[in-house]
N, C-alpha and C. Protein backbone atom coordinates (compact mmCIF):
# COMPACT_ATOMS: atom_id res chain seq x y z
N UNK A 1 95.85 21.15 174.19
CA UNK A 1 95.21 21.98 175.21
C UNK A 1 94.48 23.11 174.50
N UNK A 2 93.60 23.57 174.83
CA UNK A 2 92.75 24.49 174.87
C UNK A 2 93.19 26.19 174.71
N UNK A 3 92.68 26.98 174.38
CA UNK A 3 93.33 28.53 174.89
C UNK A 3 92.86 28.63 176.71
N UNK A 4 93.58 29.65 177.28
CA UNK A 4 93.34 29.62 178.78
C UNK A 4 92.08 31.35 178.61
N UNK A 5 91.29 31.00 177.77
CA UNK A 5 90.31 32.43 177.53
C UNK A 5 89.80 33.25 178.98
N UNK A 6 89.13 34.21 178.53
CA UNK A 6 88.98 34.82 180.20
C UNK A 6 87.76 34.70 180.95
N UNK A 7 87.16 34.59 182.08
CA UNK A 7 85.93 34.89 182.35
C UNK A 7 85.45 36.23 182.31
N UNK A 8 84.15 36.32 182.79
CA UNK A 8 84.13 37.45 183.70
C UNK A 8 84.54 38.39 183.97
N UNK A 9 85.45 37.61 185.05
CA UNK A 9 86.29 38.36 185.97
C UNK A 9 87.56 38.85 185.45
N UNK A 10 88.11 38.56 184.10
CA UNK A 10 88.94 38.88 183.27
C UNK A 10 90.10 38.40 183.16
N UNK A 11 89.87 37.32 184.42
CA UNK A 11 91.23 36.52 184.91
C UNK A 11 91.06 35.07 183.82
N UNK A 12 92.19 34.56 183.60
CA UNK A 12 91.79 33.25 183.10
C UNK A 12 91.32 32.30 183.34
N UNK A 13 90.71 31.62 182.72
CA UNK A 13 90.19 29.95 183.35
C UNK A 13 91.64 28.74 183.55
N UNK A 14 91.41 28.22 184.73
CA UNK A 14 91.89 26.95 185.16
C UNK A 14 91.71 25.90 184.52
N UNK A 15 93.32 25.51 183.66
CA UNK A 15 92.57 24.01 182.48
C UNK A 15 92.74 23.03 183.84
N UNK A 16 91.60 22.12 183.75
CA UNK A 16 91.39 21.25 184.14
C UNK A 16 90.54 19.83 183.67
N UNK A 17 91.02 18.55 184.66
CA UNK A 17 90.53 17.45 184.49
C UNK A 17 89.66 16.99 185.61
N UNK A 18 88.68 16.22 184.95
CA UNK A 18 87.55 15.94 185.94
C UNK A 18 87.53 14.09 186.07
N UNK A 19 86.84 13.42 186.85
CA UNK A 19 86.80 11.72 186.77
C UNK A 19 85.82 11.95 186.96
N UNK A 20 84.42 11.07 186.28
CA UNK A 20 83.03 10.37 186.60
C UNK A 20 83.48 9.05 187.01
N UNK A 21 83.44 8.58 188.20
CA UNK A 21 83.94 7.48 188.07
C UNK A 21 82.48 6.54 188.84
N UNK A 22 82.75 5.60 187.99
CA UNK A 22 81.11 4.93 187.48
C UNK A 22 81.43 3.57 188.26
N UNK A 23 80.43 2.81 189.13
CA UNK A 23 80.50 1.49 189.67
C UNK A 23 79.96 0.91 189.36
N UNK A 24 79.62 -0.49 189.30
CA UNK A 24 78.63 -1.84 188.55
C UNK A 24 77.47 -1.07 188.21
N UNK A 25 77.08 -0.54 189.54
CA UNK A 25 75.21 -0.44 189.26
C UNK A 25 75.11 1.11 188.71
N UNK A 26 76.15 1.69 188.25
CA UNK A 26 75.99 2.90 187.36
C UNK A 26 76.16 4.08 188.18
N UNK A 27 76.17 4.20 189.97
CA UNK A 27 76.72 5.51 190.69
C UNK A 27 77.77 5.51 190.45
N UNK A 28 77.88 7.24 191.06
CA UNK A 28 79.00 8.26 190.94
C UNK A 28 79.86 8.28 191.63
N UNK A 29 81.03 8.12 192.47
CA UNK A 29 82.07 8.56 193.20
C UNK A 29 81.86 10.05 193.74
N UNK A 30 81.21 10.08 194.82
CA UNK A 30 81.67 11.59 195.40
C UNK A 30 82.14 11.71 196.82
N UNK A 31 82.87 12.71 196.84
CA UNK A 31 83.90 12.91 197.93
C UNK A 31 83.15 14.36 198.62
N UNK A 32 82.95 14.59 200.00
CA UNK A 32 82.63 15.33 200.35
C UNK A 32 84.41 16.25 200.82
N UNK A 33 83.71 17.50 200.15
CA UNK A 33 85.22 17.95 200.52
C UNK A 33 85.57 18.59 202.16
N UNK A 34 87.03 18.12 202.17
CA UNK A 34 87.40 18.64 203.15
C UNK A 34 87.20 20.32 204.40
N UNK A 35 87.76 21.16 203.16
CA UNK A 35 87.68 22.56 203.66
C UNK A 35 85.79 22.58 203.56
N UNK A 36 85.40 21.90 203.14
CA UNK A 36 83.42 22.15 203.81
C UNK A 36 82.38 21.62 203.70
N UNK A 37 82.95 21.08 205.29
CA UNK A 37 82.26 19.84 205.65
C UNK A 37 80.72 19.52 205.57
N UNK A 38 80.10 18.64 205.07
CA UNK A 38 78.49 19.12 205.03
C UNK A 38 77.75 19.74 203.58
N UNK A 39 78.49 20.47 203.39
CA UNK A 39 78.28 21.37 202.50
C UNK A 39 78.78 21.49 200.95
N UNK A 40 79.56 20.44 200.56
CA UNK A 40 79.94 19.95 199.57
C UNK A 40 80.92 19.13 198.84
N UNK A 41 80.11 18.41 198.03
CA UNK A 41 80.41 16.78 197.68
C UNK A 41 80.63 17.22 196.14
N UNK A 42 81.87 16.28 195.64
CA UNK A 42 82.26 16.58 194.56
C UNK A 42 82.94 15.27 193.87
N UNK A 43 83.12 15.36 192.54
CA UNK A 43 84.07 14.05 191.46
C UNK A 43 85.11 14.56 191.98
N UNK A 44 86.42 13.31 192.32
CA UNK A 44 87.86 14.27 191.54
C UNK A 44 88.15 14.97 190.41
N UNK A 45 88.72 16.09 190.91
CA UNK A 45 89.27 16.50 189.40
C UNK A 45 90.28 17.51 190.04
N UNK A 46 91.06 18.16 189.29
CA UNK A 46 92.24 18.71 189.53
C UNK A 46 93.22 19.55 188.06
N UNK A 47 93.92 20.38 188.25
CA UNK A 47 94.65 20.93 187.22
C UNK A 47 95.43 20.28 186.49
N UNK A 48 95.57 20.11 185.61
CA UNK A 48 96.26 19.85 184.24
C UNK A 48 97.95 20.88 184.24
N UNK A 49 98.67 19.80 184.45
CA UNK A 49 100.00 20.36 184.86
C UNK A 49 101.03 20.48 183.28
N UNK A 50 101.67 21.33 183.25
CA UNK A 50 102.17 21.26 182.54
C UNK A 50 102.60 20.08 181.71
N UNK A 51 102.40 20.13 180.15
CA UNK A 51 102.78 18.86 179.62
C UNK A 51 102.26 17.35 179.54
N UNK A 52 100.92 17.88 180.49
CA UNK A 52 99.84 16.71 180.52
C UNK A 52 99.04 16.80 179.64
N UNK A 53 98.29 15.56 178.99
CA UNK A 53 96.87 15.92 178.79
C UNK A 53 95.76 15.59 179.75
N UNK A 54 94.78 15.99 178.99
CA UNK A 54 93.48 16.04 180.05
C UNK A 54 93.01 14.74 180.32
N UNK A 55 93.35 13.66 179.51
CA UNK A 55 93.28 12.07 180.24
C UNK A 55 94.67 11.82 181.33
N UNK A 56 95.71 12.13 180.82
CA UNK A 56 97.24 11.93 181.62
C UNK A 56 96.49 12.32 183.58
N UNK A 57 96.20 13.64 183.50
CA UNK A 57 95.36 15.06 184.28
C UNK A 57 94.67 13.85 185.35
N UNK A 58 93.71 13.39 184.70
CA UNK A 58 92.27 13.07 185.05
C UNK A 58 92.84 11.84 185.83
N UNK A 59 93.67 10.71 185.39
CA UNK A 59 93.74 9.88 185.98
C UNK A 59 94.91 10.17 187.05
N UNK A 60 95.78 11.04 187.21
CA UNK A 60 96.22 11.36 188.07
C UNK A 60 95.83 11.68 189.18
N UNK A 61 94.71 13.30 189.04
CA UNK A 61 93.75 13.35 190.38
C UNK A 61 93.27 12.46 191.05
N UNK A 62 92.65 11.32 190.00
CA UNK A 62 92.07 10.06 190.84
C UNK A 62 92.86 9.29 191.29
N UNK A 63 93.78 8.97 191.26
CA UNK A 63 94.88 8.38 192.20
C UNK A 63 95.12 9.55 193.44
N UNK A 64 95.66 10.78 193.15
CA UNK A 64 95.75 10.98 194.47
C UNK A 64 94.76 11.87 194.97
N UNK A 65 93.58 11.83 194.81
CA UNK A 65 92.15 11.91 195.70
C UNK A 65 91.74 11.20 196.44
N UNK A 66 91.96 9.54 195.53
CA UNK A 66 91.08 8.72 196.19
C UNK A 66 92.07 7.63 196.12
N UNK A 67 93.44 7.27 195.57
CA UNK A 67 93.88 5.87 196.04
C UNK A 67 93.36 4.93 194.97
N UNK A 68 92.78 5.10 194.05
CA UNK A 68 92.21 4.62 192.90
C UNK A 68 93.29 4.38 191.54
N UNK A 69 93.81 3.69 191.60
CA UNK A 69 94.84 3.32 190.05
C UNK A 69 94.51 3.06 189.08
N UNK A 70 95.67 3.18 187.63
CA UNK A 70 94.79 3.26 186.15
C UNK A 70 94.16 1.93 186.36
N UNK A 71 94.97 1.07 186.82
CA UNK A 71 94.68 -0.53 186.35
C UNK A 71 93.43 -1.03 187.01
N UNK A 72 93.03 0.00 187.90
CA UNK A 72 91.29 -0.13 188.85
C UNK A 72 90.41 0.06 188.00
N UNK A 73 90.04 0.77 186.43
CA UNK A 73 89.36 1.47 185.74
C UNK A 73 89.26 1.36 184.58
N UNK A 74 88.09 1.49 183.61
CA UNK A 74 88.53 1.49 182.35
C UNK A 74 88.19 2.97 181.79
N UNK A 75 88.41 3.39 181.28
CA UNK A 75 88.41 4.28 180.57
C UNK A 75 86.71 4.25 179.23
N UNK A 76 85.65 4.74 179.82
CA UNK A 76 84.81 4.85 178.77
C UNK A 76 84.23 5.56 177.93
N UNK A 77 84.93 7.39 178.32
CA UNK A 77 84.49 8.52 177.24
C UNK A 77 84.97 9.39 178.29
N UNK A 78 84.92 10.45 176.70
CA UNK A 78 86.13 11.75 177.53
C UNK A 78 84.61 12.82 176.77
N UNK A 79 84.09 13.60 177.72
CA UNK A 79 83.61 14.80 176.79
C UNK A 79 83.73 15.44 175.80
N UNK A 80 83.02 15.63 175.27
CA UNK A 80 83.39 16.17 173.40
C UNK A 80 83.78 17.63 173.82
N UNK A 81 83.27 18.39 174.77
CA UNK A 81 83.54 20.34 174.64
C UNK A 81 84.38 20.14 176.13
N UNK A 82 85.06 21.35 176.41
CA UNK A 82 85.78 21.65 177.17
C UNK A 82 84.37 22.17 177.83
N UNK A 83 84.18 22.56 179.39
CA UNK A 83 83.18 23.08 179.45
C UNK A 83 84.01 24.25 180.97
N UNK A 84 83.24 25.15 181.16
CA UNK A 84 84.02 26.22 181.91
C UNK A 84 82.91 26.69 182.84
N UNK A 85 83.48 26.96 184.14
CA UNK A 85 82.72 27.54 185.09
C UNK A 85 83.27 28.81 185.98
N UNK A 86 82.52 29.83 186.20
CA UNK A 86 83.34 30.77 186.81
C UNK A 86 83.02 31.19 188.46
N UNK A 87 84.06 31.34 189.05
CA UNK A 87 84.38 31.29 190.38
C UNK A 87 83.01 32.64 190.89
N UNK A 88 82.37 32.37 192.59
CA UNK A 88 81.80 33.59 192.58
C UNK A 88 82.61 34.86 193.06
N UNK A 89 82.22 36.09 193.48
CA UNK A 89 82.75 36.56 193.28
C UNK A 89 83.53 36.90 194.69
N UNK A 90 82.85 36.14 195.72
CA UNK A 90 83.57 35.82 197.02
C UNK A 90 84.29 35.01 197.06
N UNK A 91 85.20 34.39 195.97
CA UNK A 91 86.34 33.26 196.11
C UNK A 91 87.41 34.06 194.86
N UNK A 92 86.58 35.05 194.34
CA UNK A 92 87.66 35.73 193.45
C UNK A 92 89.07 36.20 193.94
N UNK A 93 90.09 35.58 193.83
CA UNK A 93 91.34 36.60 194.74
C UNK A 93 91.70 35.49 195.86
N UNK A 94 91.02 34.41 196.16
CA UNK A 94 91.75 33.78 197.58
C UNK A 94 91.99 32.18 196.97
N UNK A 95 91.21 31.76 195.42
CA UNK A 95 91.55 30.26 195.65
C UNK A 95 93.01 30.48 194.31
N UNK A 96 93.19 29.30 194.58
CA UNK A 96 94.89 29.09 193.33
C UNK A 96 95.53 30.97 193.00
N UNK A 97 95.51 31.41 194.19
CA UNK A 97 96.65 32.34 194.54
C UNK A 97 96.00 33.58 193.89
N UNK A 98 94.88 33.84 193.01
CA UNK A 98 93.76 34.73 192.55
C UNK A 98 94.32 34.89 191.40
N UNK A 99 95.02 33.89 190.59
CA UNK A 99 95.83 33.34 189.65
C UNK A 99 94.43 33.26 188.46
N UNK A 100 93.37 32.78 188.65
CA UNK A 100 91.86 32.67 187.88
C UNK A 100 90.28 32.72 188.10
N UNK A 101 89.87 32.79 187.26
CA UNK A 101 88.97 33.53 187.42
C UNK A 101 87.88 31.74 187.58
N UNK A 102 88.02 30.91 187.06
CA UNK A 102 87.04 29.88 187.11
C UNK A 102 88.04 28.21 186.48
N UNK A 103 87.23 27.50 186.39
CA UNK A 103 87.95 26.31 185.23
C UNK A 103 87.38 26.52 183.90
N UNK A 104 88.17 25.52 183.53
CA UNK A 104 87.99 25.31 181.80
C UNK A 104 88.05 23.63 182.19
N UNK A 105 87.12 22.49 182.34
CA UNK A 105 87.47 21.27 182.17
C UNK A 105 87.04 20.53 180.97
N UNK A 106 87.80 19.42 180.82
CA UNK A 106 87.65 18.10 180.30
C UNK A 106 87.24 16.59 181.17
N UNK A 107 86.31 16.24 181.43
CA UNK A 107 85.76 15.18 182.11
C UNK A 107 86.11 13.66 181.35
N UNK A 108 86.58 12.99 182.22
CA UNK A 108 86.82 11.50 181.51
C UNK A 108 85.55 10.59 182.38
N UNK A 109 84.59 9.77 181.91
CA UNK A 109 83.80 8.83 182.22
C UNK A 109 84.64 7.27 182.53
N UNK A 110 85.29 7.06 183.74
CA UNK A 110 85.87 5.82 184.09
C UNK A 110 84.35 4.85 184.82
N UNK A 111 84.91 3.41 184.35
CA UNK A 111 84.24 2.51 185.17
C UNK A 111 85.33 1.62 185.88
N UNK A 112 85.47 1.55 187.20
CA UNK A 112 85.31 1.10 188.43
C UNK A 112 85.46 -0.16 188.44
N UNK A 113 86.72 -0.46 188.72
CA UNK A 113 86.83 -2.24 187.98
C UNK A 113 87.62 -3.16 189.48
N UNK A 114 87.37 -2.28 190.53
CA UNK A 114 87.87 -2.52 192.01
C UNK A 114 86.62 -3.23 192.76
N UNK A 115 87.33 -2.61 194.07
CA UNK A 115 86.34 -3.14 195.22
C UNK A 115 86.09 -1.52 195.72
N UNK A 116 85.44 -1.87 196.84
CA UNK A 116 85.24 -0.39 198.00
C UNK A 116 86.29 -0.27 198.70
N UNK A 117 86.96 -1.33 199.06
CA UNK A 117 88.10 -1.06 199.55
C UNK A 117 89.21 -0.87 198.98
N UNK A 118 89.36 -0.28 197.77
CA UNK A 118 90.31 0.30 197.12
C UNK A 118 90.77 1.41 197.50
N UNK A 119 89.41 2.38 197.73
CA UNK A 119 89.23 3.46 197.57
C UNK A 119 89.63 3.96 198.47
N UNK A 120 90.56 4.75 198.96
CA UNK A 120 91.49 5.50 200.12
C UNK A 120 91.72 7.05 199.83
N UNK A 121 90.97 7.56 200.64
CA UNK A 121 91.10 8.92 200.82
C UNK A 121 92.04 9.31 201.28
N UNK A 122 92.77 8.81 202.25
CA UNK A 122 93.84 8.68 203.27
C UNK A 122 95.15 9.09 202.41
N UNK A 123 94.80 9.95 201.85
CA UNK A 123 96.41 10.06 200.99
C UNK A 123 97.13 11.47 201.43
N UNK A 124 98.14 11.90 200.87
CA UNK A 124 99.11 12.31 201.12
C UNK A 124 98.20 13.65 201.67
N UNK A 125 97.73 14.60 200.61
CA UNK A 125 97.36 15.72 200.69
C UNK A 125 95.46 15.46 200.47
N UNK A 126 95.06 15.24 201.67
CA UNK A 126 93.83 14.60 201.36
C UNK A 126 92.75 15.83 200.77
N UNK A 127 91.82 15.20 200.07
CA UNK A 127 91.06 16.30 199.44
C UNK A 127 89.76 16.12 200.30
N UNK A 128 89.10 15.05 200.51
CA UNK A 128 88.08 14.29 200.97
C UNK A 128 87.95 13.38 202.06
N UNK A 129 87.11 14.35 203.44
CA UNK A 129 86.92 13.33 204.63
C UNK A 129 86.51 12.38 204.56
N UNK A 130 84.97 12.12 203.47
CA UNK A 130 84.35 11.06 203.58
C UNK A 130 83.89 10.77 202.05
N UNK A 131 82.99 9.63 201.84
CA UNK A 131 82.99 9.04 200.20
C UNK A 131 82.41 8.44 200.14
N UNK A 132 80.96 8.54 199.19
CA UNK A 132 80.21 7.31 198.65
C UNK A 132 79.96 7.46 197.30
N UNK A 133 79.31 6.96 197.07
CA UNK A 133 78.87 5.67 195.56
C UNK A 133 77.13 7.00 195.79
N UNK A 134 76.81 7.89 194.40
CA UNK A 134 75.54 8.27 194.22
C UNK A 134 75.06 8.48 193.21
N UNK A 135 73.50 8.40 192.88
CA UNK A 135 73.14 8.50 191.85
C UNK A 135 73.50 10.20 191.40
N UNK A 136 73.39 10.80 189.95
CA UNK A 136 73.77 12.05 189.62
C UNK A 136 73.13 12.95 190.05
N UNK A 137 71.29 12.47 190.64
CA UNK A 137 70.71 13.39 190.76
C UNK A 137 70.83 13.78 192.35
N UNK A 138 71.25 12.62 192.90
CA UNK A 138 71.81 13.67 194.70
C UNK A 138 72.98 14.39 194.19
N UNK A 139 73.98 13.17 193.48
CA UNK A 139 75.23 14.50 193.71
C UNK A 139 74.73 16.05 192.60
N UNK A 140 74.07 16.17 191.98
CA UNK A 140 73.33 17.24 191.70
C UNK A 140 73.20 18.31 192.46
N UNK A 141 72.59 17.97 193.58
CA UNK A 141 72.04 18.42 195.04
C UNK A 141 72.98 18.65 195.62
N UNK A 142 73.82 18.14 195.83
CA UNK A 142 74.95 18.00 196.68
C UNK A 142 76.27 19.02 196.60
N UNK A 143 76.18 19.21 194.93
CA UNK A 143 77.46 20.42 194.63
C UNK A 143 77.21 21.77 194.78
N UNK A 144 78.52 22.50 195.43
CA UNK A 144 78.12 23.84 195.19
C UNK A 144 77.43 24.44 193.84
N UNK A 145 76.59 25.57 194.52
CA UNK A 145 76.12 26.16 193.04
C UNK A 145 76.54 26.75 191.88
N UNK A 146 77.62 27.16 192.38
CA UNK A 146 78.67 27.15 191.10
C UNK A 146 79.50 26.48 189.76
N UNK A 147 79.41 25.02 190.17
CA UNK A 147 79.54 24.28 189.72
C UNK A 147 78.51 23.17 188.99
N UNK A 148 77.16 23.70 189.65
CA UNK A 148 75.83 22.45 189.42
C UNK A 148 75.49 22.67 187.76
N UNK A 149 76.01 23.78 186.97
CA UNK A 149 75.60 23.80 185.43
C UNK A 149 76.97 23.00 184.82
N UNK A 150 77.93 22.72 185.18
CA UNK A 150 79.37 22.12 184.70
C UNK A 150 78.83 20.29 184.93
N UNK A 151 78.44 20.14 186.11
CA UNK A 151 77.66 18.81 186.73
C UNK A 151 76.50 18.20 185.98
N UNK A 152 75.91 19.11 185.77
CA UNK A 152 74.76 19.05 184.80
C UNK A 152 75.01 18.03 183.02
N UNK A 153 75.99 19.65 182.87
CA UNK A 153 76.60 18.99 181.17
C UNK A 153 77.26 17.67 181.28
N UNK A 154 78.21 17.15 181.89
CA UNK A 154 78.88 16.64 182.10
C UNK A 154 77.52 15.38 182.60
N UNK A 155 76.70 14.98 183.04
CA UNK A 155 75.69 13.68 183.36
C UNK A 155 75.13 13.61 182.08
N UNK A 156 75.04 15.02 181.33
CA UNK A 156 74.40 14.97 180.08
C UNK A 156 74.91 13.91 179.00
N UNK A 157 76.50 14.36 178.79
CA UNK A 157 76.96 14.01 177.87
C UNK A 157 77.49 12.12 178.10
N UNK A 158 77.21 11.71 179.95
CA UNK A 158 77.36 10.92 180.03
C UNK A 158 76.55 10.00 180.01
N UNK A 159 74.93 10.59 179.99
CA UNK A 159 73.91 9.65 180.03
C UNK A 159 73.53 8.12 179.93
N UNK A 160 74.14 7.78 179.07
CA UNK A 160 74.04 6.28 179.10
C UNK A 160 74.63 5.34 179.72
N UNK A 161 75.71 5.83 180.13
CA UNK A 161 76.54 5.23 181.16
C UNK A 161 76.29 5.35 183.04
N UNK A 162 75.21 6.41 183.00
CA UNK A 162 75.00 6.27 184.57
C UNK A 162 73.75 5.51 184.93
N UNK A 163 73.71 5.36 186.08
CA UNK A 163 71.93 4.59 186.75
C UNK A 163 71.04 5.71 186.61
């Protein structure tokens, strides 16, 4: 793991894991999230729990985001840099208990070795009302702005692997 360094805001970054998760014709997996509706579509990804690593992390979220198992996926590249984004300053203090200031992730590039009907949002603690299959440059469009330079690096470093 990483150091938990500070933003900004002086609070620490959130280690975290991210999934690109890639289908035949090279789209993205995005989940429009729950708490806002309309308004933003995102990869799984999720915190890095004690004693995990950031692959252990990554394929976890995607199981319980989306209902998606290791044995659905292969595994085709993990990002070379940790890359970090910081919270604005109207979510400073209300998300993960005002515990941090932004993430610190590691992104894993999975390909998609299921059907559509694998894919079940319907899980325990759901993250995501609804879900499709997009190229990088809607879900581009699609993420909050806070996050669209983390989205960015992360298509970068995956380039060859998307449509």
């Amino acid at each position: 793991m990483t150091d938990l360094r500070s933003g900004p805001s002086g609070l620490p970054y959130r280690p975290c894991a991210g999934v690109v998760l890639i289908n035949a014709e090279g789209l993205i997996f995005a989940g429009q999230r729950i708490d806002n509706p309309g308004h933003a579509w995102q990869m799984p990804q999720g915190g890095i729990d004690a004693g995990e690593t950031p692959r252990e992390a990554a394929l976890r979220e995607l199981t319980e985001e989306t209902g998606v198992t290791s044995d659905l996926v292969e595994v085709l590249a993990e990002s070379p840099d940790w890359v970090t984004y910081n919270l604005p300053p109207e979510l400073l203090g209300k998300v993960w208990k005002g515990r941090f200031g932004g993430q610190q992730q590691k992104w894993l590039a999975l390909r998609f070795l299921g059907t559509d009907s694998d894919v079940r949002i319907e899980t325990d603690h759901p993250e995501f009302d609804r879900w499709q299959w997009m190229p990088a440059a809607d879900l581009l469009e699609s993420i909050v702005p806070f996050k669209r330079a983390v989205y960015e690096q992360v298509f970068k470093d995956f380039k060859g692997l998307l449509a």
